[in-house]
PDB file of N, CA and C in Angstrom:
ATOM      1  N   UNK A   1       2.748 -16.240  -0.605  1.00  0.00           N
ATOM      2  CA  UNK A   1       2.584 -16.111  -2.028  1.00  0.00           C
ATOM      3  C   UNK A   1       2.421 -17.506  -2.622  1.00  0.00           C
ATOM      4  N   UNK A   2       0.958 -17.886  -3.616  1.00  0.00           N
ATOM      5  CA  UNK A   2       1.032 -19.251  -3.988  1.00  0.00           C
ATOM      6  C   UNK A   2       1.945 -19.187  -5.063  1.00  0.00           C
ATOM      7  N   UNK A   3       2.261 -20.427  -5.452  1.00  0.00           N
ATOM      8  CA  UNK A   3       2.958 -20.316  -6.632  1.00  0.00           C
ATOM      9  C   UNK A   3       2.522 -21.390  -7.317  1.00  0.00           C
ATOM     10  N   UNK A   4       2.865 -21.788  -9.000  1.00  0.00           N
ATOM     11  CA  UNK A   4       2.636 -22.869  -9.378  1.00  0.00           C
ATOM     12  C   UNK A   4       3.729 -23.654  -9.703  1.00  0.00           C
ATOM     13  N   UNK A   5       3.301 -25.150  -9.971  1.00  0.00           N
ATOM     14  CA  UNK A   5       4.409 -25.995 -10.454  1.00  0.00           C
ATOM     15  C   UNK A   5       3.834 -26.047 -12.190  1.00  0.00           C
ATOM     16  N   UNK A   6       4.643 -26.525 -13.056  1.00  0.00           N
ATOM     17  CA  UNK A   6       4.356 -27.037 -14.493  1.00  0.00           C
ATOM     18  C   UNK A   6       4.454 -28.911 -14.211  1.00  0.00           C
ATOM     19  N   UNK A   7       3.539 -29.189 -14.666  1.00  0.00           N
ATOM     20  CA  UNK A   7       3.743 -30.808 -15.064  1.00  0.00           C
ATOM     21  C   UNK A   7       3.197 -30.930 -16.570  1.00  0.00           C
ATOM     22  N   UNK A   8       3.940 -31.890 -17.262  1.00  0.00           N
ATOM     23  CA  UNK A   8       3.481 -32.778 -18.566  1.00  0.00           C
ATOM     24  C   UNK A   8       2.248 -33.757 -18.142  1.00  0.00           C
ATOM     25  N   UNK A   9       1.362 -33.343 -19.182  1.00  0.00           N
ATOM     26  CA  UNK A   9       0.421 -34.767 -18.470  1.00  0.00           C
ATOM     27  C   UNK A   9      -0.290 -34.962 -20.512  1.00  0.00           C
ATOM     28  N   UNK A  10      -0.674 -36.354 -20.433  1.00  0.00           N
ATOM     29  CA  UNK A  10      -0.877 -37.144 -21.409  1.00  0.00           C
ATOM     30  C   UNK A  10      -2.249 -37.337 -21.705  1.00  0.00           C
ATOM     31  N   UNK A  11      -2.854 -36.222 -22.391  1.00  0.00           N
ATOM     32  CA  UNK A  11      -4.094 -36.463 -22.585  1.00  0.00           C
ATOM     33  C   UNK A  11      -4.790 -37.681 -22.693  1.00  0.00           C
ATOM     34  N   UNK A  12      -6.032 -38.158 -23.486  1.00  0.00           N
ATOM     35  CA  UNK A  12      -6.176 -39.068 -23.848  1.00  0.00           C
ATOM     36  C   UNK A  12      -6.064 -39.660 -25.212  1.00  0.00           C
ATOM     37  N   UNK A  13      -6.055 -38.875 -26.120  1.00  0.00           N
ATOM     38  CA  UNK A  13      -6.086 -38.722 -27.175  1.00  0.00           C
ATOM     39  C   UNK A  13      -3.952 -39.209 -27.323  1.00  0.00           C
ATOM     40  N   UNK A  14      -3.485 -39.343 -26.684  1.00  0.00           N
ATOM     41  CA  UNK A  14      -1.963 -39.335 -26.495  1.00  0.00           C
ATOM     42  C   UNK A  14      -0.903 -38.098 -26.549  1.00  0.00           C
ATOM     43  N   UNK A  15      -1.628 -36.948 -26.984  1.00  0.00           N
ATOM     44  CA  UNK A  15      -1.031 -35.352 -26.811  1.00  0.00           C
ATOM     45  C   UNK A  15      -0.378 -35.504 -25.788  1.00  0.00           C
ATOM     46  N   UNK A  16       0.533 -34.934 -25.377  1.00  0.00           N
ATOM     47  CA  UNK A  16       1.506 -34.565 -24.014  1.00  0.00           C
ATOM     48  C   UNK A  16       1.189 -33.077 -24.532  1.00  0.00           C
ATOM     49  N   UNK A  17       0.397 -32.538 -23.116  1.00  0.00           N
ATOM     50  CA  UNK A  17       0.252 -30.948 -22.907  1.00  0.00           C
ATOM     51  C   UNK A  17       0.855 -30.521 -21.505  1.00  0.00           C
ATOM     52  N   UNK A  18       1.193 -28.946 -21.101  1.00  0.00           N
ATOM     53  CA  UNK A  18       1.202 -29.035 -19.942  1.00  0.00           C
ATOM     54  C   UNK A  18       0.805 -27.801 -19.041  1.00  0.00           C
ATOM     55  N   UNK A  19       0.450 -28.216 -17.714  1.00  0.00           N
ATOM     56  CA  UNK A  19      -0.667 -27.825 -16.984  1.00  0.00           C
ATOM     57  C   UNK A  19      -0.251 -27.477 -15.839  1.00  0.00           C
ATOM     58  N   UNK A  20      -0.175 -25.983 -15.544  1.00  0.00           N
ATOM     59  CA  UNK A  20      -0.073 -25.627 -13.761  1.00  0.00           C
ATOM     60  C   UNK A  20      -0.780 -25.774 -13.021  1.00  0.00           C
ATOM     61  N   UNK A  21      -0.403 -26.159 -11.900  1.00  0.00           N
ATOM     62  CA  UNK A  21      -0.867 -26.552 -10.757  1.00  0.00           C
ATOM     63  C   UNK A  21      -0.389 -25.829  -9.887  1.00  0.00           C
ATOM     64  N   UNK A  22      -1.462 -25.078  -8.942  1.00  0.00           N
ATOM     65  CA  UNK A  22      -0.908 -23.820  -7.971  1.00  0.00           C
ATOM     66  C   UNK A  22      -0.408 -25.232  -6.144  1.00  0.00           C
ATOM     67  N   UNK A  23       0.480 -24.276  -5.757  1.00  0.00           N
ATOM     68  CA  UNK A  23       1.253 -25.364  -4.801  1.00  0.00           C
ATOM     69  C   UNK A  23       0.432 -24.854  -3.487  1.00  0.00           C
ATOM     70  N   UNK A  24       0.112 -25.762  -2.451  1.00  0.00           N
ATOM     71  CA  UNK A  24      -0.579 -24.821  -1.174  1.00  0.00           C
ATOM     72  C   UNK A  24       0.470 -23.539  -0.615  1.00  0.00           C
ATOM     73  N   UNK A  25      -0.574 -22.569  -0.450  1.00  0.00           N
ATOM     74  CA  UNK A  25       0.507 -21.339   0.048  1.00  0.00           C
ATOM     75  C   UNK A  25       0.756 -21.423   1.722  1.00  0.00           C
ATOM     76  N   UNK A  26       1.767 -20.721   1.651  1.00  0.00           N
ATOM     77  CA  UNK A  26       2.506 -20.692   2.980  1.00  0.00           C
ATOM     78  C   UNK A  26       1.288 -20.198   4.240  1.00  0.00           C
ATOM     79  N   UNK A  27       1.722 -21.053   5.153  1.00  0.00           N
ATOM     80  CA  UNK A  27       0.729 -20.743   5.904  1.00  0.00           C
ATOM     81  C   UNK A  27       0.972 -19.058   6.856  1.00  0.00           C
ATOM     82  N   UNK A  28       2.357 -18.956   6.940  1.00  0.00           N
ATOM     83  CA  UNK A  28       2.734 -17.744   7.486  1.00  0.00           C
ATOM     84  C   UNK A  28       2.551 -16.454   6.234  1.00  0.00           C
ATOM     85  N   UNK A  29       2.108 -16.785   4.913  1.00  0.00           N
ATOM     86  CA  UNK A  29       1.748 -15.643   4.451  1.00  0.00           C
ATOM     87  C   UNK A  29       0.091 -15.581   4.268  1.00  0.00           C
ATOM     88  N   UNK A  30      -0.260 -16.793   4.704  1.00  0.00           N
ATOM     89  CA  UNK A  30      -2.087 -16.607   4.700  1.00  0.00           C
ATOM     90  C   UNK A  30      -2.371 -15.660   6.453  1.00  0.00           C
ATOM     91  N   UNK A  31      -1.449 -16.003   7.175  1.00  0.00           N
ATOM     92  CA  UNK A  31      -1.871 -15.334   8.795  1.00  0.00           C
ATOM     93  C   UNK A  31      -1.403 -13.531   8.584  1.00  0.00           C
ATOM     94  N   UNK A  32      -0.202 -12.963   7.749  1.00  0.00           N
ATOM     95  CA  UNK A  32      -0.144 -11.841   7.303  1.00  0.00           C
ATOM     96  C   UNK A  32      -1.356 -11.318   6.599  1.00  0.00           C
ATOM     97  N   UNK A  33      -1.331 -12.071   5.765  1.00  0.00           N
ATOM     98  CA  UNK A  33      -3.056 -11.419   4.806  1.00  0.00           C
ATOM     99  C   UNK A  33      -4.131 -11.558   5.413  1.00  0.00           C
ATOM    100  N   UNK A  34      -4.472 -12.002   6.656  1.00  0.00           N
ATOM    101  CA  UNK A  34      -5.089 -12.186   7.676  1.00  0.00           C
ATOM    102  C   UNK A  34      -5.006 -10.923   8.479  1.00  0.00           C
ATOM    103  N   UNK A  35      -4.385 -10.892   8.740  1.00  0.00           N
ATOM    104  CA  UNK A  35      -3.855  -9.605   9.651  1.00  0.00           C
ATOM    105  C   UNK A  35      -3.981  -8.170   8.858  1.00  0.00           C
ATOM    106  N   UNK A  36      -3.765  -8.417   7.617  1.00  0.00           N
ATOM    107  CA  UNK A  36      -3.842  -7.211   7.027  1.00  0.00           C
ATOM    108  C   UNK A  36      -5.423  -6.703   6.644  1.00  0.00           C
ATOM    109  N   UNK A  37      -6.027  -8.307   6.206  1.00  0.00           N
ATOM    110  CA  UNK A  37      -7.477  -8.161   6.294  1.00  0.00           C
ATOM    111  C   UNK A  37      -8.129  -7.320   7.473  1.00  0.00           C
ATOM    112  N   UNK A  38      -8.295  -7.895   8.462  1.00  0.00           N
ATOM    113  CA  UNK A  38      -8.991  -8.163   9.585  1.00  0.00           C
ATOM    114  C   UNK A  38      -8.658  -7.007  10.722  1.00  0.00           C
ATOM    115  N   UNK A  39      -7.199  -6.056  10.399  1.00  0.00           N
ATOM    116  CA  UNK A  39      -6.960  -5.417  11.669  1.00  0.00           C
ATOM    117  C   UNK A  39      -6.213  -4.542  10.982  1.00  0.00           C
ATOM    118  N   UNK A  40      -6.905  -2.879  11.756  1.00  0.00           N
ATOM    119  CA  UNK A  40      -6.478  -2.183  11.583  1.00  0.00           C
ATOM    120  C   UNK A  40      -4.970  -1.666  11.843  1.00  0.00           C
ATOM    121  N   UNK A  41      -4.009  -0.926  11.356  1.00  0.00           N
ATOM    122  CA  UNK A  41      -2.487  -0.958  11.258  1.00  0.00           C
ATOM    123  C   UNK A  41      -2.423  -0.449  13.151  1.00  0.00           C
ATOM    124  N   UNK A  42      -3.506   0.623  13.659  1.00  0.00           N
ATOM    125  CA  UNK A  42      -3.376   0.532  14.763  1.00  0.00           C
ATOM    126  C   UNK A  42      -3.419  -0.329  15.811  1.00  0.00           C
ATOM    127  N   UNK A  43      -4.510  -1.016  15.588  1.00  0.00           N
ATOM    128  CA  UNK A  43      -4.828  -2.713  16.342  1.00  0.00           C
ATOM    129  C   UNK A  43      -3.630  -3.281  16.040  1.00  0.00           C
ATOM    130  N   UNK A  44      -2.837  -3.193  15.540  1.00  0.00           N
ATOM    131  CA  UNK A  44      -1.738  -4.509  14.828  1.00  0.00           C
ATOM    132  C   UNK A  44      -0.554  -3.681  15.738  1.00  0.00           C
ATOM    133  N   UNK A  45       0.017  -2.465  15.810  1.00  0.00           N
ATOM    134  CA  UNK A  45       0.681  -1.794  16.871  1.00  0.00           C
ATOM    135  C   UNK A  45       0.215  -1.735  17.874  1.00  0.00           C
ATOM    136  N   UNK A  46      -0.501  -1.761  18.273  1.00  0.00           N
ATOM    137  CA  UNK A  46      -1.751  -2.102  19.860  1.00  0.00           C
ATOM    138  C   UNK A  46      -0.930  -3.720  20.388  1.00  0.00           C
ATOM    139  N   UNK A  47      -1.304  -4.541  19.910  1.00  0.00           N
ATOM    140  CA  UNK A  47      -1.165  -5.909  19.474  1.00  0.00           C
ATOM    141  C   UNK A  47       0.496  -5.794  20.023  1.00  0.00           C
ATOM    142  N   UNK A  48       1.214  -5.450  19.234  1.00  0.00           N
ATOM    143  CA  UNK A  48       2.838  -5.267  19.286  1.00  0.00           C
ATOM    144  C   UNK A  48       3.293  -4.998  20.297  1.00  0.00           C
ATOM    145  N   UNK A  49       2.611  -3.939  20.919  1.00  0.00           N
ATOM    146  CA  UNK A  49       3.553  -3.294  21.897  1.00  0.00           C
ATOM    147  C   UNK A  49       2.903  -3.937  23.137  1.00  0.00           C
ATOM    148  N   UNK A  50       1.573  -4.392  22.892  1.00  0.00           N
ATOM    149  CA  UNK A  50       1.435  -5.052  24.031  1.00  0.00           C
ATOM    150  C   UNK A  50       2.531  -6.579  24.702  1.00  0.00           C
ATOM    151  N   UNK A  51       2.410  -7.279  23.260  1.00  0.00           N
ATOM    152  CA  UNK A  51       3.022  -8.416  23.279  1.00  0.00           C
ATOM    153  C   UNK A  51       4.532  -8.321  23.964  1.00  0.00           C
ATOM    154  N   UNK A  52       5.257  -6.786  23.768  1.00  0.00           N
ATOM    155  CA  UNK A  52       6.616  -6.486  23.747  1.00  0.00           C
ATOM    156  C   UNK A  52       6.683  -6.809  25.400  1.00  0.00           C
ATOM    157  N   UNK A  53       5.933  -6.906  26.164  1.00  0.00           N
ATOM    158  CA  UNK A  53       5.850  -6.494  27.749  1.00  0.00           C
ATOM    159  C   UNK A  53       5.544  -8.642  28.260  1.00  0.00           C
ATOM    160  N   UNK A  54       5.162  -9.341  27.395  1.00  0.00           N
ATOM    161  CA  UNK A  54       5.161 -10.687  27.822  1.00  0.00           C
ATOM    162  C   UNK A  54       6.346 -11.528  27.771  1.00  0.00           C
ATOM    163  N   UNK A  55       5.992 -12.216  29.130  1.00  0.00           N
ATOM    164  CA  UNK A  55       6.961 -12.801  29.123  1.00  0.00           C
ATOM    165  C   UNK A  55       6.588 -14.559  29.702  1.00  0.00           C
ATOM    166  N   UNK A  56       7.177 -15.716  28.959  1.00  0.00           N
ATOM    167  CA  UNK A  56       6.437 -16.366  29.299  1.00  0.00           C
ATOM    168  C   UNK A  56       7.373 -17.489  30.021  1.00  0.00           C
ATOM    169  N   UNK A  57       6.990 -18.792  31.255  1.00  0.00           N
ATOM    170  CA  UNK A  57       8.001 -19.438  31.791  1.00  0.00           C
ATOM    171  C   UNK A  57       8.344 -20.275  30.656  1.00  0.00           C
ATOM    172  N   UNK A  58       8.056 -20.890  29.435  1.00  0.00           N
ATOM    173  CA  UNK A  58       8.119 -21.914  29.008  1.00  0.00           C
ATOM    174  C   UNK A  58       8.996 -21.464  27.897  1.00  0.00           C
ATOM    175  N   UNK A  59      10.042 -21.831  27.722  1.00  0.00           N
ATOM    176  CA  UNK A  59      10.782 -21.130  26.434  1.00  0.00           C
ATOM    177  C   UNK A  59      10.595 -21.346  25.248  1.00  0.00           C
ATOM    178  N   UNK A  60       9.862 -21.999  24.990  1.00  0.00           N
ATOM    179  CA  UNK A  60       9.401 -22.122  23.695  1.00  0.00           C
ATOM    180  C   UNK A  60       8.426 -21.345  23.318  1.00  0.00           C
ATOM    181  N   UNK A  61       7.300 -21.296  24.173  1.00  0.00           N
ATOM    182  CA  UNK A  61       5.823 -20.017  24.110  1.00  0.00           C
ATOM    183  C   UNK A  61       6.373 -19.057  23.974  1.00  0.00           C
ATOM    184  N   UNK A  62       7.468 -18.771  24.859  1.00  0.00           N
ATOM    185  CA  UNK A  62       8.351 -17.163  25.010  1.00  0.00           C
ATOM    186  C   UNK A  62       8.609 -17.052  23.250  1.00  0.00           C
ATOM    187  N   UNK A  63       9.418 -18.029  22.527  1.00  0.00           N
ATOM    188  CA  UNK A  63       9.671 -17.587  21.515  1.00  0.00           C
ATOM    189  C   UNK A  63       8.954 -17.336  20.400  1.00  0.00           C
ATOM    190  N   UNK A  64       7.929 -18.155  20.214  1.00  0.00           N
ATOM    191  CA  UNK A  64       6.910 -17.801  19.681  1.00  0.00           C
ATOM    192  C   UNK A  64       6.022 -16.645  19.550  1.00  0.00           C
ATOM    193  N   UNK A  65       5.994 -16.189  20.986  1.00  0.00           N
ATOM    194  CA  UNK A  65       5.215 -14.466  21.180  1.00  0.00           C
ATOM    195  C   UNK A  65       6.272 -13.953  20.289  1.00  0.00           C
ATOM    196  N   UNK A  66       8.128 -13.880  20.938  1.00  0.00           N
ATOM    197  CA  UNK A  66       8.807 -12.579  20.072  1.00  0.00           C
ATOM    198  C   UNK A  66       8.530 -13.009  18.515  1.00  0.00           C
ATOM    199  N   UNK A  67       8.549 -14.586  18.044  1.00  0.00           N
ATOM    200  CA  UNK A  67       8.532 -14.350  16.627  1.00  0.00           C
ATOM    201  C   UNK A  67       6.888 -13.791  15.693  1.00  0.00           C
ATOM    202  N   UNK A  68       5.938 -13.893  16.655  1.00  0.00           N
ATOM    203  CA  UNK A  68       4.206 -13.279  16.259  1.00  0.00           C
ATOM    204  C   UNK A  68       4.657 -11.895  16.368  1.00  0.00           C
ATOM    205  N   UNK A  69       4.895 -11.130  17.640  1.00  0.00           N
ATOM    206  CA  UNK A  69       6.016  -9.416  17.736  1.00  0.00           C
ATOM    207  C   UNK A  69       6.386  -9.620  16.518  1.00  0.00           C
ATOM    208  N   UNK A  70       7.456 -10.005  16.364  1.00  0.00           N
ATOM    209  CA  UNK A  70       8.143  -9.648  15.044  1.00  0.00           C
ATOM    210  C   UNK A  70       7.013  -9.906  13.513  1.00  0.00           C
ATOM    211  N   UNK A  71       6.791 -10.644  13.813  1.00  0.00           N
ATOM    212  CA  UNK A  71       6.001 -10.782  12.531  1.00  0.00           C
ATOM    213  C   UNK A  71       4.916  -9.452  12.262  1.00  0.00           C
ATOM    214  N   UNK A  72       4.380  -9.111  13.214  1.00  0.00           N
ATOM    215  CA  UNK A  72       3.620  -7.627  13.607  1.00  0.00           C
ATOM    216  C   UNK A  72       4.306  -6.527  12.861  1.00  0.00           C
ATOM    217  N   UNK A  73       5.038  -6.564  13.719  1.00  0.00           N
ATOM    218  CA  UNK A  73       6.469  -5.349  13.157  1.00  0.00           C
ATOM    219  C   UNK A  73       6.434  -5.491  11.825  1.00  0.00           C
ATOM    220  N   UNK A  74       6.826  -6.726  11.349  1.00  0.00           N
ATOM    221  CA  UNK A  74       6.795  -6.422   9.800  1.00  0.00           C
ATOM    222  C   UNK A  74       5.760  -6.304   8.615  1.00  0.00           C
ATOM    223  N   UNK A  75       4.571  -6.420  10.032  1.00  0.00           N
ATOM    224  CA  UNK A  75       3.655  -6.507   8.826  1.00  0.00           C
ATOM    225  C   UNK A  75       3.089  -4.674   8.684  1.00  0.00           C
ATOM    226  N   UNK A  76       3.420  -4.031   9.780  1.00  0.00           N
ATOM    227  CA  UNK A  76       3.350  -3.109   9.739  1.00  0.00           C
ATOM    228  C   UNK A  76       4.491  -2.349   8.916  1.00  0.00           C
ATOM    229  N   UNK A  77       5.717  -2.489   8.587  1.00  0.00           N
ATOM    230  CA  UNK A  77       6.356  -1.982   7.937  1.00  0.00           C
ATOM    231  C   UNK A  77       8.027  -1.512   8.586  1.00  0.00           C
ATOM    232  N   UNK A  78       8.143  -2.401   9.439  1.00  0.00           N
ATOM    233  CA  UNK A  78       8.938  -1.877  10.680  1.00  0.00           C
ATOM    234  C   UNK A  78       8.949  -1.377  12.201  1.00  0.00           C
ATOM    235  N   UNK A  79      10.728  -1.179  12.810  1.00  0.00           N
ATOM    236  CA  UNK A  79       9.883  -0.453  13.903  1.00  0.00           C
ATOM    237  C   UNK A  79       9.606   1.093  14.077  1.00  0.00           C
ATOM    238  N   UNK A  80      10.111   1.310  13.204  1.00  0.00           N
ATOM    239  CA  UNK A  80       9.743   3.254  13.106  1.00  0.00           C
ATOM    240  C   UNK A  80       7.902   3.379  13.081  1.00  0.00           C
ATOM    241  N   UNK A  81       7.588   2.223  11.809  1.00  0.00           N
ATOM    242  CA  UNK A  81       6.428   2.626  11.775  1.00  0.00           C
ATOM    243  C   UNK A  81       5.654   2.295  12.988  1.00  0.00           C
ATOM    244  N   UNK A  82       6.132   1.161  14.107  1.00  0.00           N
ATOM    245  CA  UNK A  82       5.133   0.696  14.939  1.00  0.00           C
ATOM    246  C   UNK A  82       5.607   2.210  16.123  1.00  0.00           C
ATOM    247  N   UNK A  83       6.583   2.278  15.846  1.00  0.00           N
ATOM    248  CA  UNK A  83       6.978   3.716  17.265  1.00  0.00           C
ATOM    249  C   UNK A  83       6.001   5.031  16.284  1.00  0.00           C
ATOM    250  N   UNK A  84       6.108   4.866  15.348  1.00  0.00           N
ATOM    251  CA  UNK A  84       4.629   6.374  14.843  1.00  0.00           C
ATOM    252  C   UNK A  84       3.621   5.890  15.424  1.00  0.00           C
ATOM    253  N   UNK A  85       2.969   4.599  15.316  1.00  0.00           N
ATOM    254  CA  UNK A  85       1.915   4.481  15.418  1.00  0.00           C
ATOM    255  C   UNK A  85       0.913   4.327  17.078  1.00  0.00           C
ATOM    256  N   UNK A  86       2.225   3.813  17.371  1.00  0.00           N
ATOM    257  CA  UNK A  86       1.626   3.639  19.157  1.00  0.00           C
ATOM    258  C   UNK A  86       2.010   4.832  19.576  1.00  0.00           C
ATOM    259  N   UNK A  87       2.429   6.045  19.629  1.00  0.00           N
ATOM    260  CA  UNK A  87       2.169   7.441  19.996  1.00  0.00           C
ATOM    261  C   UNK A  87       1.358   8.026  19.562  1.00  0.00           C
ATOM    262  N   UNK A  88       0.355   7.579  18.807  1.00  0.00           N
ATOM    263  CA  UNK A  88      -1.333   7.557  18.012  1.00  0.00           C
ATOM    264  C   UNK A  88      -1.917   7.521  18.971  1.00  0.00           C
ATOM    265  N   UNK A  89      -1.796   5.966  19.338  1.00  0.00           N
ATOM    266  CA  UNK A  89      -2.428   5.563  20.211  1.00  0.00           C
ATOM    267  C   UNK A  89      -3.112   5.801  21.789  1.00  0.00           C
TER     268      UNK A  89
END
């Protein structure tokens, strides 16, 4: 979600007016709206349950897959909704 800041700024004329400025948005809510764009809620449980089965040597990659999983999950709405949806499947 972007948001803005307020700043005072000093025309030229010497007025003090003031002016929002939107802040860069989160990059983990541009890859959700991404996801929501781009892939269907089944592809995105496809995606999930596949990921649920990796496992990786490096523990850091490892954590990263469960936190992309999780992020899935929620972008779908939970895990009830990803267990409706991969019996779709």
């Amino acid at each position: 979600m972007t948001t803005t800041k307020r700043y005072t700024v000093i025309r030229s004329d010497g007025k003090a007016v003031q002016v929002s400025v939107p802040t860069d948005p989160d990059p983990q809510d541009l890859l959700v709206g991404a996801i929501r764009d781009c892939l269907s809620p089944h592809a995105v449980a496809a995606i999930a349950v596949g990921l649920d089965h990796v496992r990786a040597t490096n523990p850091a990659v490892d954590q990263e897959i469960g936190w992309f999983r999780g992020l899935l999950v929620d972008v779908l709405g939970g895990p009830e909704r990803l267990e409706r949806l991969a019996e779709e499947l």
